[in-house]
C-alpha atoms as a PDB file:
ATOM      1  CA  UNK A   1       0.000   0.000   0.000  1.00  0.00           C
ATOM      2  CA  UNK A   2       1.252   3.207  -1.356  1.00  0.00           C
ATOM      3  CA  UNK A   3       0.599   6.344   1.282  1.00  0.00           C
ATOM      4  CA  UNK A   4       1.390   9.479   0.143  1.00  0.00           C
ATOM      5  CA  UNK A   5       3.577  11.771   2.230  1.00  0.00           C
ATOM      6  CA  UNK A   6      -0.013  13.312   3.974  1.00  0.00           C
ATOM      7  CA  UNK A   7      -1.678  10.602   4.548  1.00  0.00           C
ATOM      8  CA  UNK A   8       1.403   9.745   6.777  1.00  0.00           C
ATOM      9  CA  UNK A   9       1.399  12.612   8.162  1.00  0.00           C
ATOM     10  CA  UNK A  10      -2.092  11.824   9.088  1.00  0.00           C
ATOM     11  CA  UNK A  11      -1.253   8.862  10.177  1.00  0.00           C
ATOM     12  CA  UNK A  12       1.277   9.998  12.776  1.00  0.00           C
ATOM     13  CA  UNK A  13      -0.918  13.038  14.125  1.00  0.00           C
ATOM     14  CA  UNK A  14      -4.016  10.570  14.569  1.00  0.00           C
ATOM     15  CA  UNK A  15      -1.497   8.471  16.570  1.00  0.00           C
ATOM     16  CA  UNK A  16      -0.055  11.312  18.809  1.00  0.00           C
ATOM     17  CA  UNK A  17      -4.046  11.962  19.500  1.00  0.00           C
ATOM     18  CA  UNK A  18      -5.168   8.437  20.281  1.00  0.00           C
ATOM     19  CA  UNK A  19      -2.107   7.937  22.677  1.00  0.00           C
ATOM     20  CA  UNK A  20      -2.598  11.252  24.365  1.00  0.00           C
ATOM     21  CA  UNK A  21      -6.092  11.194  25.123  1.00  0.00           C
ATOM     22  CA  UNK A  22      -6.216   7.350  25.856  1.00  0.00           C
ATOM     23  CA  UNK A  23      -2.989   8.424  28.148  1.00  0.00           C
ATOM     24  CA  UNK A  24      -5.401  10.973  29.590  1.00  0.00           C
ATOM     25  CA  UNK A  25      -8.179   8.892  30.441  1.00  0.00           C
ATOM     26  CA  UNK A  26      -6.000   5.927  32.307  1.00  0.00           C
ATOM     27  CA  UNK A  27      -4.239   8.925  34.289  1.00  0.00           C
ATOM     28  CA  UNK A  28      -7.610  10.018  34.805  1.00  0.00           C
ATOM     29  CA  UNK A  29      -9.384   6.558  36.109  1.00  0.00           C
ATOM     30  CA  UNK A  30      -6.108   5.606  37.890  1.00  0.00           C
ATOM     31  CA  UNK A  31      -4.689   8.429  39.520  1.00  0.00           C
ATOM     32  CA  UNK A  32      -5.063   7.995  43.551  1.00  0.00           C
ATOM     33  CA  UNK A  33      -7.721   9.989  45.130  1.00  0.00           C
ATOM     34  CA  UNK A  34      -7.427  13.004  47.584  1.00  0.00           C
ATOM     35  CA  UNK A  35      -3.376  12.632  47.421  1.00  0.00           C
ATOM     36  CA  UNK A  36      -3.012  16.482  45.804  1.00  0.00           C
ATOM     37  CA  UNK A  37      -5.560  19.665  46.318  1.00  0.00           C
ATOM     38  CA  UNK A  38      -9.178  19.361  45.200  1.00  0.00           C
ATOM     39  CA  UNK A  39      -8.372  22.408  42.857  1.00  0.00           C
ATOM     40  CA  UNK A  40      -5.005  20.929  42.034  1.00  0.00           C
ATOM     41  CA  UNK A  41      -7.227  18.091  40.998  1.00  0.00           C
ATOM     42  CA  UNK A  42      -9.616  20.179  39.127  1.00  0.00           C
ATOM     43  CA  UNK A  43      -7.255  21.725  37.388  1.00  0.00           C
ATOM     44  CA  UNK A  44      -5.689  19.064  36.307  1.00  0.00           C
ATOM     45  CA  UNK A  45      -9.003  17.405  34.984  1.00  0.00           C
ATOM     46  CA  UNK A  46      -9.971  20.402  33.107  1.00  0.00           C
ATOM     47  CA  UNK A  47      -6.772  20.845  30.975  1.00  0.00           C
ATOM     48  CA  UNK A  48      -7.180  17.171  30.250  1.00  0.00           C
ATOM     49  CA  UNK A  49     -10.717  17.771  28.802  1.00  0.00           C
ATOM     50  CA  UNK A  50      -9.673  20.954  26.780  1.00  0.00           C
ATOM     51  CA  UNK A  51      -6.472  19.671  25.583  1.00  0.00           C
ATOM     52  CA  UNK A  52      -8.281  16.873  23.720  1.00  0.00           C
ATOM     53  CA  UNK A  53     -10.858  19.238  22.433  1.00  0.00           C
ATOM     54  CA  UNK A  54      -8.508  21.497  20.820  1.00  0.00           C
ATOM     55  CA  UNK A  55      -6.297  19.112  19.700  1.00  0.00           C
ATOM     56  CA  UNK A  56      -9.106  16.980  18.043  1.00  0.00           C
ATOM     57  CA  UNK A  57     -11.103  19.693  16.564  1.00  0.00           C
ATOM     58  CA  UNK A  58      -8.106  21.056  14.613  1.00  0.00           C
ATOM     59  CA  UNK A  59      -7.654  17.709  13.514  1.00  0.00           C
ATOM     60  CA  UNK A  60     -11.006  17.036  12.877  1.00  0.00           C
ATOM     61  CA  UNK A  61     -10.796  20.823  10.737  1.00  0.00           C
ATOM     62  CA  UNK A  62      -7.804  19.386   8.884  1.00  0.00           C
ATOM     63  CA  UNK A  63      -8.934  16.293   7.721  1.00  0.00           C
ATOM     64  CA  UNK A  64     -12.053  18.001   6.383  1.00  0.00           C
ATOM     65  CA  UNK A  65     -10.345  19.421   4.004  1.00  0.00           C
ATOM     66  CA  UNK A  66      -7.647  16.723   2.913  1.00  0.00           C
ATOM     67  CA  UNK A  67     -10.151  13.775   2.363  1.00  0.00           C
ATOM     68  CA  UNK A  68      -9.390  10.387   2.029  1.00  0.00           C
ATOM     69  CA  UNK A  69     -10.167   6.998   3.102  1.00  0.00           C
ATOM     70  CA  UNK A  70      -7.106   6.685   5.797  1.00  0.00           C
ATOM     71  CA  UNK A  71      -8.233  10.377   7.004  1.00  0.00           C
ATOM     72  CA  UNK A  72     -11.632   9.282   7.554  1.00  0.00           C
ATOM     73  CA  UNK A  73     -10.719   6.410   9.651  1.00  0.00           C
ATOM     74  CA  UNK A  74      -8.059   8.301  11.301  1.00  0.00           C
ATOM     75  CA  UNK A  75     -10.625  10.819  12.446  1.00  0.00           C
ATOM     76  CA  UNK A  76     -13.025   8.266  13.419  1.00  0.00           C
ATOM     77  CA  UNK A  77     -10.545   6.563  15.872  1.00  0.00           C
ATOM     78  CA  UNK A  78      -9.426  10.193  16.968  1.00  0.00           C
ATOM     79  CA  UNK A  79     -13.045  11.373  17.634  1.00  0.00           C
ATOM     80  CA  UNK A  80     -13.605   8.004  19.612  1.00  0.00           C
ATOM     81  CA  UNK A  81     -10.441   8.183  22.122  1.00  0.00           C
ATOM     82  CA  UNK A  82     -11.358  11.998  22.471  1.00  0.00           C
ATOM     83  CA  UNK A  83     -14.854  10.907  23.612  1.00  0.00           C
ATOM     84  CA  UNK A  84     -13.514   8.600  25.844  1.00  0.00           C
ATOM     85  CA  UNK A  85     -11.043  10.741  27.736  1.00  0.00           C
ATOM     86  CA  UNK A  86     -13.938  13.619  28.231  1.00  0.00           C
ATOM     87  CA  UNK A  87     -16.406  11.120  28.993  1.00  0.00           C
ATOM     88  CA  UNK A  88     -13.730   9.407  31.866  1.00  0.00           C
ATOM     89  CA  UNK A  89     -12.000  13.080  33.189  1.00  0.00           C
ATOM     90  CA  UNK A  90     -15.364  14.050  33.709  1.00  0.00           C
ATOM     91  CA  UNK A  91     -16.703  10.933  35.772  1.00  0.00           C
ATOM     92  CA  UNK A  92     -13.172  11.394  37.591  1.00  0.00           C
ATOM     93  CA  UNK A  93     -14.434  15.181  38.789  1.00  0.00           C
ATOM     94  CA  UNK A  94     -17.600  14.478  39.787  1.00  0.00           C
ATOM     95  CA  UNK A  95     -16.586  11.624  42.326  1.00  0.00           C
ATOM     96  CA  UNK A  96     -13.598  13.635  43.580  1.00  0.00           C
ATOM     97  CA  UNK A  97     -16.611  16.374  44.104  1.00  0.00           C
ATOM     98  CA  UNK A  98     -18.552  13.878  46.437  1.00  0.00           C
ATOM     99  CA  UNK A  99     -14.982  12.557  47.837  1.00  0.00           C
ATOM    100  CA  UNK A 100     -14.379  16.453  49.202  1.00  0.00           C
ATOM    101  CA  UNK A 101     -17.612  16.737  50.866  1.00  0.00           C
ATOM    102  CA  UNK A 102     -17.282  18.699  54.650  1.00  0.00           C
ATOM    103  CA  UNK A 103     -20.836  18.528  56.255  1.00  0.00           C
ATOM    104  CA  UNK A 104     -22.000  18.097  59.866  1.00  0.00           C
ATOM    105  CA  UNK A 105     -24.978  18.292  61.052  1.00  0.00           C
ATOM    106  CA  UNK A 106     -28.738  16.624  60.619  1.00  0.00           C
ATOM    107  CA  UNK A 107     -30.430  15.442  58.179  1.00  0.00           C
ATOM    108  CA  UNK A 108     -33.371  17.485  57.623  1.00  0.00           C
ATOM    109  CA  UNK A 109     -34.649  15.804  54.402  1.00  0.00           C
ATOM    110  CA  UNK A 110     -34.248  12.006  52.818  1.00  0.00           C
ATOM    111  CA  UNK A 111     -35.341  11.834  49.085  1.00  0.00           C
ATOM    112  CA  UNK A 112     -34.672  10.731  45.615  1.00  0.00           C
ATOM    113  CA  UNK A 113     -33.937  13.694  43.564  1.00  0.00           C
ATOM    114  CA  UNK A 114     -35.542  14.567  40.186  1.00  0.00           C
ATOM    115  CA  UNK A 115     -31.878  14.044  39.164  1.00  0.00           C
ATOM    116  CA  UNK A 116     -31.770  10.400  37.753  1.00  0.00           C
ATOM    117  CA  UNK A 117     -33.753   9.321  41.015  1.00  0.00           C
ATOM    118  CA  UNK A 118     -30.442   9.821  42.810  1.00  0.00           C
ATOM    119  CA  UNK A 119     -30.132   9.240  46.683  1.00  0.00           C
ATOM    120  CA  UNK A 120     -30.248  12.771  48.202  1.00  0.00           C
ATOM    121  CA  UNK A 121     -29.792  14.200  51.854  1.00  0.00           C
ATOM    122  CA  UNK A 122     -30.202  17.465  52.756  1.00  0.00           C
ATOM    123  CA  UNK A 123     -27.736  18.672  55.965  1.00  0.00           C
ATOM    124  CA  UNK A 124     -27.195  22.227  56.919  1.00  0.00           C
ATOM    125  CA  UNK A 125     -29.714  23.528  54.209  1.00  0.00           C
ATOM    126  CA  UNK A 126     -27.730  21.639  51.413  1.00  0.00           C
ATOM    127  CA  UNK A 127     -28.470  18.775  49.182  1.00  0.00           C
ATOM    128  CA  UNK A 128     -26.159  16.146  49.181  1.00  0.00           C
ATOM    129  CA  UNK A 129     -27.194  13.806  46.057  1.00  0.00           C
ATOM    130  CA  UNK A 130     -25.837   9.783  45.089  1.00  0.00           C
ATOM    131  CA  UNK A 131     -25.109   8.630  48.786  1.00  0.00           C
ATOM    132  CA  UNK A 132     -23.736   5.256  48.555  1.00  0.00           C
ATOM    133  CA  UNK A 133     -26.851   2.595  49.013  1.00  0.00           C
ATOM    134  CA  UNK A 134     -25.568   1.437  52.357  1.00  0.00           C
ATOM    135  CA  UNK A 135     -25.217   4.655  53.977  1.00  0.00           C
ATOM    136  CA  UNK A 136     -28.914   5.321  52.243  1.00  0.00           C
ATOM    137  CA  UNK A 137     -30.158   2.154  54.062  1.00  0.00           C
ATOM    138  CA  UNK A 138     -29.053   3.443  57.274  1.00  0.00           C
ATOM    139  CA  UNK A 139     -30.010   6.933  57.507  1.00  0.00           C
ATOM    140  CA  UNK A 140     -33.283   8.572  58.691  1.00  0.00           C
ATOM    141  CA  UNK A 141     -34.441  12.119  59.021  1.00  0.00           C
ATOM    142  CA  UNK A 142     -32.946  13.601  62.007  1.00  0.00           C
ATOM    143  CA  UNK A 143     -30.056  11.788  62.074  1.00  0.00           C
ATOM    144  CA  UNK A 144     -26.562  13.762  63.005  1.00  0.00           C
ATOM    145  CA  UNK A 145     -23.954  12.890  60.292  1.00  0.00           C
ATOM    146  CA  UNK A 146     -20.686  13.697  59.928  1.00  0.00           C
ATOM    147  CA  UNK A 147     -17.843  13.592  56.832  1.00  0.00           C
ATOM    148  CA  UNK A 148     -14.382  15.254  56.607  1.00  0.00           C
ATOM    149  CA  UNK A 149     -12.707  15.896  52.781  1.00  0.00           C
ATOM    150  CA  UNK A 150     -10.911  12.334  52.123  1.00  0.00           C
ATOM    151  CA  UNK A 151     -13.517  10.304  54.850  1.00  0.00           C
ATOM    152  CA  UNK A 152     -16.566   8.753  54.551  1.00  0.00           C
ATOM    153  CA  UNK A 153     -19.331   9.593  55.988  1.00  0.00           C
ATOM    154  CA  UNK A 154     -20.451   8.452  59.339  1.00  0.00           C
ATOM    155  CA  UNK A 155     -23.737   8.283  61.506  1.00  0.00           C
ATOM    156  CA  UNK A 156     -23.004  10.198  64.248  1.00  0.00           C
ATOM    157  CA  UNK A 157     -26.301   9.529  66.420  1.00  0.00           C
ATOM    158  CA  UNK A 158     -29.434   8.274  65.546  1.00  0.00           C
ATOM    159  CA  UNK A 159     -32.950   9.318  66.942  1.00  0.00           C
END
């Protein structure tokens, strides 16, 4: 199979975009929790999600306009990995959200949420949503709960 000297090029690039963002998302699934800042953390997660976007769209732009059939399955496999490493960086943020949870206090309110029926507590006036099922099990209305960034939450009394 004869490439020519672009569709090498494309080649290459596509490459250096699959191994970065699939680099991206096992740093992001891996990496330990609550060992560096929460906005260390966040940081970190964003420039992960808008690396791959601007890398990928001006990939995306480029192929557009040099089309053939490696470029089209170049971007394909680009598009895919770029998916993937938003898709995991952004799971990754939302538990290390729920991971740096301070509250103590009682619960004034136990409900699913209009949010994907997710577990919610309210404590201190704010809703705390996705408790884990066995905390969920436990907990009633006017219990006094307790969590620390890095802990997990405890029942503290219950009435």
């Amino acid at each position: 199979m004869n490439l020519t000297k672009w569709e090498k090029y494309t080649i290459l690039i596509s490459l250096f975009v699959v191994l970065t963002t699939s680099g991206a998302s096992l740093s992001s699934i891996y990496t330990p929790t609550c060992v560096i800042s929460f906005p260390s953390e966040i940081l970190i997660r964003k420039s992960i999600i808008y690396s791959a976007l601007i890398v990928g769209n001006i990939f995306v732009l480029t192929m557009f306009f040099i089309r053939t059939k490696i470029n089209f399955i170049c971007t394909t496999f680009v598009l895919l990995f770029i998916v993937l490493s938003i898709f995991t960086s952004t799971q990754r943020e939302f538990e290390l959200e729920r991971l740096h949870w301070k509250f103590d206090g009682v619960v004034s309110k136990k409900y699913r949420s209009d949010n994907h029926g997710a577990r919610t507590i309210k404590v201190n006036g704010v809703d705390y949503e996705y408790i884990a099922p066995d905390l969920w099990d436990s907990i009633n209305v006017g219990d006094r709960v307790s969590k620390n960034s890095c802990e997990g939450t405890s029942v503290i009394s219950k009435e």
